[in-house]
C-alpha atoms as a PDB file:
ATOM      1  CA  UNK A   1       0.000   0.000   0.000  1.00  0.00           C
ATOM      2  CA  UNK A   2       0.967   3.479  -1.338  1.00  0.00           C
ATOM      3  CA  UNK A   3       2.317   6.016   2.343  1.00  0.00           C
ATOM      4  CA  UNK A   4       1.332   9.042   2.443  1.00  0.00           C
ATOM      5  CA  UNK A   5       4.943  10.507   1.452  1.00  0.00           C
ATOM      6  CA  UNK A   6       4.784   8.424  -1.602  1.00  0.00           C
ATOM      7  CA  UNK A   7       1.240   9.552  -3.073  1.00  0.00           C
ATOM      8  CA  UNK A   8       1.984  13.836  -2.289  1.00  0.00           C
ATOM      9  CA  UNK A   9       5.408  12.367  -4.437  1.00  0.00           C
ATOM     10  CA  UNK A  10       3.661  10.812  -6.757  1.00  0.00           C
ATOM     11  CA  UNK A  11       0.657  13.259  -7.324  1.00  0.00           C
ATOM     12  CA  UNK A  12       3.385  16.456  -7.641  1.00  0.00           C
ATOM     13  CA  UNK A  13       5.356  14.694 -10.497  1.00  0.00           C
ATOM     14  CA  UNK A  14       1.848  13.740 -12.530  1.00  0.00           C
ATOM     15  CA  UNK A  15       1.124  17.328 -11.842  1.00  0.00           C
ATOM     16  CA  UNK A  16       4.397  18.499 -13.173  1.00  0.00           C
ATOM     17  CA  UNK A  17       3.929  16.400 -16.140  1.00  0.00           C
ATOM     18  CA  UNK A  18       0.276  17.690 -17.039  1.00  0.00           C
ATOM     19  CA  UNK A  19       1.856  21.639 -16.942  1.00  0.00           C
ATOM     20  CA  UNK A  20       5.130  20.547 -18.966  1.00  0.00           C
ATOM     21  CA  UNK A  21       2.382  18.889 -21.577  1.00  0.00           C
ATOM     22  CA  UNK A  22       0.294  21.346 -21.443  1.00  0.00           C
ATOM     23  CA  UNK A  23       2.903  23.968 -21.683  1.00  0.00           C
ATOM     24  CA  UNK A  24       4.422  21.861 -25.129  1.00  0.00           C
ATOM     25  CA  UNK A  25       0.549  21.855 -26.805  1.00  0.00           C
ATOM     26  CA  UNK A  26       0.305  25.569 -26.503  1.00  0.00           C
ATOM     27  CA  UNK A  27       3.535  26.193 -27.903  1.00  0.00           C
ATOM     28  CA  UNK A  28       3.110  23.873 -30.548  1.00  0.00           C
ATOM     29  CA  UNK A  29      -0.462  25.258 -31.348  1.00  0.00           C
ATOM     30  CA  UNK A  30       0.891  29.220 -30.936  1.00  0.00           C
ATOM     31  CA  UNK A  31       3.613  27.880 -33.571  1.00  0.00           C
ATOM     32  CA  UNK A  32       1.297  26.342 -36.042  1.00  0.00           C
ATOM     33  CA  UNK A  33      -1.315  29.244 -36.352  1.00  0.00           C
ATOM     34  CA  UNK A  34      -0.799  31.508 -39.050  1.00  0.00           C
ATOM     35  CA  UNK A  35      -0.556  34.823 -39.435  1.00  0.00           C
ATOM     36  CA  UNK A  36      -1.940  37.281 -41.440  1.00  0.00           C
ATOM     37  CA  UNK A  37       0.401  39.879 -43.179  1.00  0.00           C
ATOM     38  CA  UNK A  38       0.025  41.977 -46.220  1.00  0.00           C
ATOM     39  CA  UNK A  39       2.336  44.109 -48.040  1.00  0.00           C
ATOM     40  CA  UNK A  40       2.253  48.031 -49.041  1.00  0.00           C
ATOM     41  CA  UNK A  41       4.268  50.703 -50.445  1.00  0.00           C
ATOM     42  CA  UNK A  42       2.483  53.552 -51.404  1.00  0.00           C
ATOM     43  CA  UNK A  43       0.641  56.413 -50.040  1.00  0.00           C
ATOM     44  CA  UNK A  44      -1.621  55.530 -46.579  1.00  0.00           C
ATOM     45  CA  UNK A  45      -4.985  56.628 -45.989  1.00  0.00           C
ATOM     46  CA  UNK A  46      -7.611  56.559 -42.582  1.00  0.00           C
ATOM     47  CA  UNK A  47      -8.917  53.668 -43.450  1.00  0.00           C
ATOM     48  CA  UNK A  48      -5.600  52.140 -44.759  1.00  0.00           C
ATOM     49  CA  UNK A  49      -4.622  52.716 -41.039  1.00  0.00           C
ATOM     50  CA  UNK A  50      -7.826  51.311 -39.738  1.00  0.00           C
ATOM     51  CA  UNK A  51      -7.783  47.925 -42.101  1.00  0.00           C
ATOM     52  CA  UNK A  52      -3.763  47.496 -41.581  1.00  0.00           C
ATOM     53  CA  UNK A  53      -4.930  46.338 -37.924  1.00  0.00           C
ATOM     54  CA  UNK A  54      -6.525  43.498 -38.792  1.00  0.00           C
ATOM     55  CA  UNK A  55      -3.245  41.944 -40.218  1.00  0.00           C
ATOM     56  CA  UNK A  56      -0.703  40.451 -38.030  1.00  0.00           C
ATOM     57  CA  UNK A  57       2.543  41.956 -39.554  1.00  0.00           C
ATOM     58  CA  UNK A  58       2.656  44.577 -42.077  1.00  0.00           C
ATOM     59  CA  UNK A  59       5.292  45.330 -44.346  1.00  0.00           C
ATOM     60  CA  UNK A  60       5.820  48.802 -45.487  1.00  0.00           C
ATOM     61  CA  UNK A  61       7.165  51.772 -46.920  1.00  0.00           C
ATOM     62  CA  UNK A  62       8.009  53.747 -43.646  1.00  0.00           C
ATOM     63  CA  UNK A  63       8.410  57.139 -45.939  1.00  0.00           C
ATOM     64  CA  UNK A  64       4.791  57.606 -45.958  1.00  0.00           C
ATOM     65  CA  UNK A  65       4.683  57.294 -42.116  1.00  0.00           C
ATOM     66  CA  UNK A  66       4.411  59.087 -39.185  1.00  0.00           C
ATOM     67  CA  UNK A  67       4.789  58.054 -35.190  1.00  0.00           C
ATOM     68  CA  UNK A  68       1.188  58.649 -34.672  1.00  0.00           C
ATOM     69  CA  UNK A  69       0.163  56.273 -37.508  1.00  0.00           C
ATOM     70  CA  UNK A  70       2.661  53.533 -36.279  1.00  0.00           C
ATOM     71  CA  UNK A  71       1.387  54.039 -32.821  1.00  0.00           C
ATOM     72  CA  UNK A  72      -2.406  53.551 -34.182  1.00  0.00           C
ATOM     73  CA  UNK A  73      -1.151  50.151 -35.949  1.00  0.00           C
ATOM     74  CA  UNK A  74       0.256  49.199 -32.640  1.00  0.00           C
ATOM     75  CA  UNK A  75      -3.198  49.823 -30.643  1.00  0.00           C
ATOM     76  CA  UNK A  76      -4.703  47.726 -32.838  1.00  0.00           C
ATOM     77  CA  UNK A  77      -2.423  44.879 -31.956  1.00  0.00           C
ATOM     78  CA  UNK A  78      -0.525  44.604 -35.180  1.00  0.00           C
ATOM     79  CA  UNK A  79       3.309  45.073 -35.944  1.00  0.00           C
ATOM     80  CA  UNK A  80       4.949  46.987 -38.952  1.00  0.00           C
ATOM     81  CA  UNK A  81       8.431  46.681 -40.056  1.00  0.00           C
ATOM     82  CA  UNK A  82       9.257  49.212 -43.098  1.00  0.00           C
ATOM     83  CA  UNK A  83      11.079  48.230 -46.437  1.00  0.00           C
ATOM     84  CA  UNK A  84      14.478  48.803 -47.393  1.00  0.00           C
ATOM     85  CA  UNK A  85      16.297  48.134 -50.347  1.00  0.00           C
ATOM     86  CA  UNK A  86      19.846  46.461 -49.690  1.00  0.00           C
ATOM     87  CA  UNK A  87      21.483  45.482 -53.434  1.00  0.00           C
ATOM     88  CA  UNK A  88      19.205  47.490 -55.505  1.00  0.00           C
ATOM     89  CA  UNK A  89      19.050  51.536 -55.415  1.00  0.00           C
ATOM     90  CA  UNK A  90      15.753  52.500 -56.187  1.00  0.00           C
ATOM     91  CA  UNK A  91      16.560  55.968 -58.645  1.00  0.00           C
ATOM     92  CA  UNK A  92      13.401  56.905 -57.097  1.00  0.00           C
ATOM     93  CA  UNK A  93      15.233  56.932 -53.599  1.00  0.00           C
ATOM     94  CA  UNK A  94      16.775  60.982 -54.239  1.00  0.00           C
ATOM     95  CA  UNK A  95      17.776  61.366 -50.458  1.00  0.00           C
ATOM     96  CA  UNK A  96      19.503  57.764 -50.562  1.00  0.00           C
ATOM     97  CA  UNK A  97      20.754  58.439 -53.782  1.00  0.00           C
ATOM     98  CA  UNK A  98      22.186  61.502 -52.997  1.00  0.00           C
ATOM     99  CA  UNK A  99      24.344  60.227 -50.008  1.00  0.00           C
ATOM    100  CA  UNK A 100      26.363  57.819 -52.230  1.00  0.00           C
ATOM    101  CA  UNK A 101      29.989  58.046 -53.257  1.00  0.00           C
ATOM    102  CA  UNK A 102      31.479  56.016 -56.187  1.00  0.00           C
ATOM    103  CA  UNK A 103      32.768  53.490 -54.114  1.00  0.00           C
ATOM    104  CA  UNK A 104      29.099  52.776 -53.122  1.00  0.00           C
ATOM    105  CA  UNK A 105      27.828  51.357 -56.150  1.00  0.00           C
ATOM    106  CA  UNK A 106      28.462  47.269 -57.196  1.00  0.00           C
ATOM    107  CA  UNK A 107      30.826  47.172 -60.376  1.00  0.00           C
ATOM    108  CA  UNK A 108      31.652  44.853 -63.081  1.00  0.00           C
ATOM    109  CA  UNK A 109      35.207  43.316 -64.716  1.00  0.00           C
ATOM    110  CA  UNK A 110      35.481  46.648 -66.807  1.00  0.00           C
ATOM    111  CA  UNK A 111      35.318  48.967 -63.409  1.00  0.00           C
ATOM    112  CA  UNK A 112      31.548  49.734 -64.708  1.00  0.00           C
ATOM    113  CA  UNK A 113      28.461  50.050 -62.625  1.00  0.00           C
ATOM    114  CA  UNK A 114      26.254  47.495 -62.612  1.00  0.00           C
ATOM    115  CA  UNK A 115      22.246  47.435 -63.304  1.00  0.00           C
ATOM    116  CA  UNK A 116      19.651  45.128 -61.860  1.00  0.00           C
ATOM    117  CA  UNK A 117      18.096  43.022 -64.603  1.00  0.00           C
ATOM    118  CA  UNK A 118      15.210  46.082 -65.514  1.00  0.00           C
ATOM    119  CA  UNK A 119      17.850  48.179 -66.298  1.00  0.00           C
ATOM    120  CA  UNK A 120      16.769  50.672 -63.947  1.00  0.00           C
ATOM    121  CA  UNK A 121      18.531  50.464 -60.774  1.00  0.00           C
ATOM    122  CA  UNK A 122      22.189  50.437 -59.773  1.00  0.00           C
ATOM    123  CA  UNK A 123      23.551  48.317 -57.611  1.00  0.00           C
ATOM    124  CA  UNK A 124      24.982  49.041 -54.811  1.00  0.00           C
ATOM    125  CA  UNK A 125      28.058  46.975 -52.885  1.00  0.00           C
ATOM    126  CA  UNK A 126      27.632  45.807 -49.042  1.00  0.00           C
ATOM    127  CA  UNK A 127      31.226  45.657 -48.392  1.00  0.00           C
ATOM    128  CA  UNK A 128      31.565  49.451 -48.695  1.00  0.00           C
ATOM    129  CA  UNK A 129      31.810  50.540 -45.274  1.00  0.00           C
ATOM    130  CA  UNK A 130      30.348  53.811 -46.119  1.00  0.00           C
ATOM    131  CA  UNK A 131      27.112  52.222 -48.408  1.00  0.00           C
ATOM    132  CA  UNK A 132      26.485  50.208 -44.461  1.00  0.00           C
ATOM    133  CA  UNK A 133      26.670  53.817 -43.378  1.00  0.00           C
ATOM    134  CA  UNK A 134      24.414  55.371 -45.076  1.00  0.00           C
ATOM    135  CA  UNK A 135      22.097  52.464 -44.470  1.00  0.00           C
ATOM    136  CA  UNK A 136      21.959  52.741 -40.947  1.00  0.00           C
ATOM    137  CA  UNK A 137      21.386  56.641 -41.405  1.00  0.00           C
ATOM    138  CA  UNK A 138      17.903  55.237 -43.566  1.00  0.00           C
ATOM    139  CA  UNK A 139      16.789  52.610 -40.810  1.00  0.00           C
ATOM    140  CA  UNK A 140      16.898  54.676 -38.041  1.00  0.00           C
ATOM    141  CA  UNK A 141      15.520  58.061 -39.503  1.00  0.00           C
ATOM    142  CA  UNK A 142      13.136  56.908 -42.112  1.00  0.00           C
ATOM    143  CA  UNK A 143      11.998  53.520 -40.239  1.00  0.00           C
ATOM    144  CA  UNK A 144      13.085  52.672 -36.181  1.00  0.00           C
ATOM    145  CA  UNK A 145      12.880  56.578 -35.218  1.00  0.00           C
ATOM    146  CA  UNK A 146       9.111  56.007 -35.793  1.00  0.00           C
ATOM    147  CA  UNK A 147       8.306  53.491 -33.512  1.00  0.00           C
ATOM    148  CA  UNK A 148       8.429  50.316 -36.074  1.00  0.00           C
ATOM    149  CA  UNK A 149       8.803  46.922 -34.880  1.00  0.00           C
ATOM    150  CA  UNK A 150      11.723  46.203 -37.447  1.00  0.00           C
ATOM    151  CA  UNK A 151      13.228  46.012 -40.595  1.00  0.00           C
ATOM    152  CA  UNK A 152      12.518  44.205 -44.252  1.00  0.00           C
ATOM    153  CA  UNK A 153      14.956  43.801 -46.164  1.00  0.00           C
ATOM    154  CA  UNK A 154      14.802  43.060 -50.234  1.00  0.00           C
ATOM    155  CA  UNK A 155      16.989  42.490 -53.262  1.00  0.00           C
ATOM    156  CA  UNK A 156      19.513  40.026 -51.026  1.00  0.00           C
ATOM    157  CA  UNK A 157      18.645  37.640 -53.470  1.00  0.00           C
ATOM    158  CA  UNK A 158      21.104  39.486 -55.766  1.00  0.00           C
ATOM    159  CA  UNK A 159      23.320  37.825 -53.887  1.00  0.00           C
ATOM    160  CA  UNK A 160      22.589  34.451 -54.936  1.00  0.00           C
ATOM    161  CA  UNK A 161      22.799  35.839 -58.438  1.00  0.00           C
ATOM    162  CA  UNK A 162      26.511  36.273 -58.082  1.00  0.00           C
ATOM    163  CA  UNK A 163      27.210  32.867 -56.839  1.00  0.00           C
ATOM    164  CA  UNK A 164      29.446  31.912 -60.089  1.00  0.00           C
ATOM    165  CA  UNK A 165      31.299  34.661 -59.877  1.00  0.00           C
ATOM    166  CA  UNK A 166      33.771  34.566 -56.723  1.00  0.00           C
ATOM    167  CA  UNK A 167      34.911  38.729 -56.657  1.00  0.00           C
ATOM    168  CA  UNK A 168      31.372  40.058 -56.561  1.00  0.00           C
ATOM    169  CA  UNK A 169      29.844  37.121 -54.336  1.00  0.00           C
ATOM    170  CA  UNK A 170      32.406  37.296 -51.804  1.00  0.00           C
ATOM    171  CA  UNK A 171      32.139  41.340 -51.727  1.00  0.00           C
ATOM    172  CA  UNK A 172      28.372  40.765 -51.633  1.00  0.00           C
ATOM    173  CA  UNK A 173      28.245  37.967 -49.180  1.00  0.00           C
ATOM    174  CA  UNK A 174      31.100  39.250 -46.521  1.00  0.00           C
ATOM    175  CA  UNK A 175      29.455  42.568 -46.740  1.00  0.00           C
ATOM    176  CA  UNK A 176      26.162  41.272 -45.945  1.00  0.00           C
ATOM    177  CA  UNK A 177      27.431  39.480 -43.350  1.00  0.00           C
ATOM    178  CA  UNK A 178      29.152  42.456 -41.781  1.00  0.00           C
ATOM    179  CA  UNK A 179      26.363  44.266 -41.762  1.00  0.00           C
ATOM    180  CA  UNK A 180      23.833  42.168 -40.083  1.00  0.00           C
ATOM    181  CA  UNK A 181      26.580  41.904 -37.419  1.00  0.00           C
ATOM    182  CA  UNK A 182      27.022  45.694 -37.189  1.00  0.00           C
ATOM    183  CA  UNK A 183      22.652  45.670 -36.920  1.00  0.00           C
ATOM    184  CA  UNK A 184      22.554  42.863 -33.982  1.00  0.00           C
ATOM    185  CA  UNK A 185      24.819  45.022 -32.556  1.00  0.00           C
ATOM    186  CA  UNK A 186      23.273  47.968 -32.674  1.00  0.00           C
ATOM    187  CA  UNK A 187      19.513  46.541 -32.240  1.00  0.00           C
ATOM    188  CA  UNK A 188      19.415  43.330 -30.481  1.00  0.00           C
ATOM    189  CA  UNK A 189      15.649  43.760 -30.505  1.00  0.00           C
ATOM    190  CA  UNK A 190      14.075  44.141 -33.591  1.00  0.00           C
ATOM    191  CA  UNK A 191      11.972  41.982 -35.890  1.00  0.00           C
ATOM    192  CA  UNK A 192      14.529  41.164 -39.054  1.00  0.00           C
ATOM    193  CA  UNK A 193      12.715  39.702 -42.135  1.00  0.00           C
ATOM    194  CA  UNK A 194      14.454  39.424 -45.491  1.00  0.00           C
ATOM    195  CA  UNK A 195      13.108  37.956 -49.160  1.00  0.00           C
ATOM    196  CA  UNK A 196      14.631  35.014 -50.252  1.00  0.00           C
ATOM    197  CA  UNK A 197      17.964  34.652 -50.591  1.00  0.00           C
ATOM    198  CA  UNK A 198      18.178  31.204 -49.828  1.00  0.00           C
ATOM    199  CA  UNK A 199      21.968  30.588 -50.009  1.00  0.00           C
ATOM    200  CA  UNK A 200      22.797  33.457 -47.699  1.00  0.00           C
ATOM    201  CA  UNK A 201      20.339  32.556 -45.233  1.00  0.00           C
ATOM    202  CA  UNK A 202      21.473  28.975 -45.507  1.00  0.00           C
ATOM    203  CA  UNK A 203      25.345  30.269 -44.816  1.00  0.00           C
ATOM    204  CA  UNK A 204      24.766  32.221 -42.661  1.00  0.00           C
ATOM    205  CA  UNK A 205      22.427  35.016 -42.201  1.00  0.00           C
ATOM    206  CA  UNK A 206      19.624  32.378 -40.861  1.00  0.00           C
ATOM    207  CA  UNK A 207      21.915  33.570 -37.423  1.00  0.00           C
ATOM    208  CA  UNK A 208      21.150  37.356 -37.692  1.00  0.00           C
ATOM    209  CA  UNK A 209      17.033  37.361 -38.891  1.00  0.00           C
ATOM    210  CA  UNK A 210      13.680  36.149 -37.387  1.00  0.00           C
ATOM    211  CA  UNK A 211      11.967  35.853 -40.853  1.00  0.00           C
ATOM    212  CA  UNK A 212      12.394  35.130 -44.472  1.00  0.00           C
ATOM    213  CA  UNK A 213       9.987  36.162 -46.976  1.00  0.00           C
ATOM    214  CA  UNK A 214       9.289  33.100 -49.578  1.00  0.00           C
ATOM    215  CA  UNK A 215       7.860  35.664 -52.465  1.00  0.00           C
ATOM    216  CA  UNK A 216       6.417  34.293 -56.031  1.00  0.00           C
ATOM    217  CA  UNK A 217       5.782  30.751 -54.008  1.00  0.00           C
ATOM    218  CA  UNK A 218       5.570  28.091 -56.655  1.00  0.00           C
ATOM    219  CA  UNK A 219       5.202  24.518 -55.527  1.00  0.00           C
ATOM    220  CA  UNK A 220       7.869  22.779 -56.856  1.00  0.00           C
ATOM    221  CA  UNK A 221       5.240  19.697 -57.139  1.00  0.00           C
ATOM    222  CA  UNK A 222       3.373  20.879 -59.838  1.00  0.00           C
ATOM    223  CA  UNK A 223       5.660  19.952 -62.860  1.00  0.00           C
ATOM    224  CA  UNK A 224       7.996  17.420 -60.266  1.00  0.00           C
ATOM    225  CA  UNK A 225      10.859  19.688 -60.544  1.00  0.00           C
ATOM    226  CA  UNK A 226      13.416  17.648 -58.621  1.00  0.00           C
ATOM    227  CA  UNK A 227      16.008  19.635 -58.083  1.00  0.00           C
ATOM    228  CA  UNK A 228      13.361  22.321 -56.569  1.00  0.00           C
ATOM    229  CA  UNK A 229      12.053  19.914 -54.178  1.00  0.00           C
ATOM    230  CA  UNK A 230      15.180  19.050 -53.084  1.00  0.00           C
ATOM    231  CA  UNK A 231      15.738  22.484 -52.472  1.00  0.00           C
ATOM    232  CA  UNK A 232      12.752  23.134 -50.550  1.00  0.00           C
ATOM    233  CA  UNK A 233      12.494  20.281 -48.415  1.00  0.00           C
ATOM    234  CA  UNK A 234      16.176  22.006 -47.560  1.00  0.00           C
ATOM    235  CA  UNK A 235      15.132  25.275 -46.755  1.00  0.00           C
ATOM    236  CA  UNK A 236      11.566  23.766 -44.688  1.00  0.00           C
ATOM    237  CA  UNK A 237      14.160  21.774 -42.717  1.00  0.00           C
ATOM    238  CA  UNK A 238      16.648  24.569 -42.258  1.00  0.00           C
ATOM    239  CA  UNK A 239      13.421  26.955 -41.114  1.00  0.00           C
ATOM    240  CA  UNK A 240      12.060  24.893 -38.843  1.00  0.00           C
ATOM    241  CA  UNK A 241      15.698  24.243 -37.097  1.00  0.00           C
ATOM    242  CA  UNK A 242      16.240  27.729 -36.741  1.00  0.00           C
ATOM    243  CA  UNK A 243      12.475  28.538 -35.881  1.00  0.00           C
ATOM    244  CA  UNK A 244      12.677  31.104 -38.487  1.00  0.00           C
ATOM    245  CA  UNK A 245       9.248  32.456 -39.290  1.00  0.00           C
ATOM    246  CA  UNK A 246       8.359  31.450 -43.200  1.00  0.00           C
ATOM    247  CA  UNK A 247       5.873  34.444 -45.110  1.00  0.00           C
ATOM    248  CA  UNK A 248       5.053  32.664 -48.261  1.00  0.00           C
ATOM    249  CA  UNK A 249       3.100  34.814 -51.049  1.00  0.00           C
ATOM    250  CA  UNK A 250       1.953  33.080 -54.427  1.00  0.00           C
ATOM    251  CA  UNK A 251       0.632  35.164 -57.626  1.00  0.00           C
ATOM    252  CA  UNK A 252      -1.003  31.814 -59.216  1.00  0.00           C
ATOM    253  CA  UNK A 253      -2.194  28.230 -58.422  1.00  0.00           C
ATOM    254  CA  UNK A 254      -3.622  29.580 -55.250  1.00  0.00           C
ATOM    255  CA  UNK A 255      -4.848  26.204 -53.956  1.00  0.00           C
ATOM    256  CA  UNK A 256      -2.022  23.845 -54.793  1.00  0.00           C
ATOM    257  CA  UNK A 257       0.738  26.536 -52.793  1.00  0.00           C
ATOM    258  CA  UNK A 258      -1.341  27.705 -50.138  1.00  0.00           C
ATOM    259  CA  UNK A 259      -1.967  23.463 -49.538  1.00  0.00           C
ATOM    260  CA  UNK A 260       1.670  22.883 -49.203  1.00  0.00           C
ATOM    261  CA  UNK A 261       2.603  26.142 -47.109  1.00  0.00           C
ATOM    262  CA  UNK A 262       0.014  25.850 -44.976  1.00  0.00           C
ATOM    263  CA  UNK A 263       1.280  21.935 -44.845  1.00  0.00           C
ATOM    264  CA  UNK A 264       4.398  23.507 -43.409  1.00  0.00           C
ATOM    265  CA  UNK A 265       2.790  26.005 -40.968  1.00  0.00           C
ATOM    266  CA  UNK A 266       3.953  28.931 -43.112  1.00  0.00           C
ATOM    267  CA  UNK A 267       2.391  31.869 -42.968  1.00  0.00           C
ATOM    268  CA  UNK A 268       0.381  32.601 -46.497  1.00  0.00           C
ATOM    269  CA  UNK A 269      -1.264  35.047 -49.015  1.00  0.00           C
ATOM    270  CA  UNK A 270      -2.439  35.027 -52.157  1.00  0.00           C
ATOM    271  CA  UNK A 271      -2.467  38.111 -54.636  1.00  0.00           C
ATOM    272  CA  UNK A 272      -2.833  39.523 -57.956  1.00  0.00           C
ATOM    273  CA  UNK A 273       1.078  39.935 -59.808  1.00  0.00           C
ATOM    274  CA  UNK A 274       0.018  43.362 -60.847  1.00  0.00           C
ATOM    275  CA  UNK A 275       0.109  46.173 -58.046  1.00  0.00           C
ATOM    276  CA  UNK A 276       0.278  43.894 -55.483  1.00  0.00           C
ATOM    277  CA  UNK A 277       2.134  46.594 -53.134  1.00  0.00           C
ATOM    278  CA  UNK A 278       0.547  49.414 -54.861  1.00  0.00           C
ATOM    279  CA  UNK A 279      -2.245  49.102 -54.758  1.00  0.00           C
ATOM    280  CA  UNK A 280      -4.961  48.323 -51.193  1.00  0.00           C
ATOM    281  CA  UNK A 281      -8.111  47.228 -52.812  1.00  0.00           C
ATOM    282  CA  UNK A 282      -6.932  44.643 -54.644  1.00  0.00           C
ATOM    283  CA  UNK A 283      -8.063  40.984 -53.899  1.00  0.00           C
ATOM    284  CA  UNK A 284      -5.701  38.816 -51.520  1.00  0.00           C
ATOM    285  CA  UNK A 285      -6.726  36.129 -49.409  1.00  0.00           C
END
């Protein structure tokens, strides 16, 4: 027969083990449930404001933002990190533009300076000390000074671009690197998110951010591209190791990739290709 001793023993480690259980479900379910997010870059509206609360995380352009509208976002329970550019220099960027040097901008084998695929961008090069400057001048003026949550960060995938040729991709990479280092440093606490990129964030960067955007999802099941599911199942692995939150957004085949994402526990929209970011009353789901 069970003493006394025994049974308080016995009934305080079955209690323990219903709270460590229950405490693992609730984790597990807070990790599975997605969240809503949407994307805009243009000019913001009252009821812009108003419907950006319903979304978990909003991704922005912080120019067209004030403290006061950040702080009505945050009322409403939502978080908004603002855009910036990191590879490509949007010409439509004067003030950004206009703090560059020479030395700044990403150049080819005949000393030229190089051009994002449109043909209307230059691109700049991370491992200019001064270009990480003059970032950090952008983040904290145009985008942290107003209250926002953190940072998004787009074009790294340049860097992938550059992987066959060893000058530019070791400038890119080493200066990315740097500079996420010099960020952690500086803000410890801030949501990091940055589009694709897959090799860096493999390598290294998956150290540095909290979230990748996946954009133009395709499932790679469709047409059995091997060599794409190879390198998904890579990067789903690699995510869920480093619980880095996965934003996936598709512009087709709505059903077949929000299926698999949502398979994943990613986080997922749908949307039209054209405007997606300019435009607010366009269909996503």
């Amino acid at each position: 027969m069970m003493s006394k001793i025994t049974l308080r023993i016995f009934i305080c480690i079955s209690l323990a083990i219903i709270i460590i259980l229950t405490i693992v479900l609730i984790s597990i379910r807070q990790n599975r449930e997605s969240r809503s997010f949407r994307i805009y870059y243009n000019n913001i509206t009252p009821l812009i404001l108003d419907e950006m609360g319903q979304y978990d995380m909003n991704i922005v352009e912080a120019s067209f933002f004030e403290k006061d509208d950040v702080a009505q976002i945050h009322a409403a329970g939502s978080k908004i990190v603002g855009y910036l550019s990191l590879i490509e220099i949007g010409y439509w960027d004067t003030p950004l533009v206009n703090d560059l040097y020479e030395g700044d901008y990403l150049r080819g084998a005949l000393n030229e300076k190089l051009k994002s695929l449109n043909e209307k961008n230059y691109l700049a090069d991370l491992s200019s000390p001064h270009y990480r400057e003059v970032l950090f001048k952008y983040i904290e003026t145009r985008i942290l000074d107003k209250g926002m949550d953190g940072l998004f960060f787009d074009t790294v995938d340049w860097i992938d671009y550059y992987a066959d040729n060893k000058r530019l991709y070791n400038a890119l990479t080493s200066g990315y690197h740097t500079f996420l280092d010099e960020l952690r440093g500086k803000y410890p606490g801030i949501t990091v998110i940055q589009n694709r990129g897959f090799d860096s964030y493999e390598s290294f960067s998956h150290e540095f951010i909290d979230g990748i955007l996946f954009e133009n999802f395709k499932s790679p099941y469709l047409l059995q591209d091997e060599k794409k599911i190879t390198a998904l199942k890579r990067f789903r692995k690699s995510a869920r190791k480093q619980k880095t939150e996965v934003y996936a957004i598709s512009f087709e085949n709505e059903a077949e990739n929000r299926k698999l994402a949502e398979s994943f526990h990613w986080n997922f929209m749908y949307s039209q290709m054209d405007d997606r970011y300019s435009q607010w009353d366009i269909q996503i789901r």
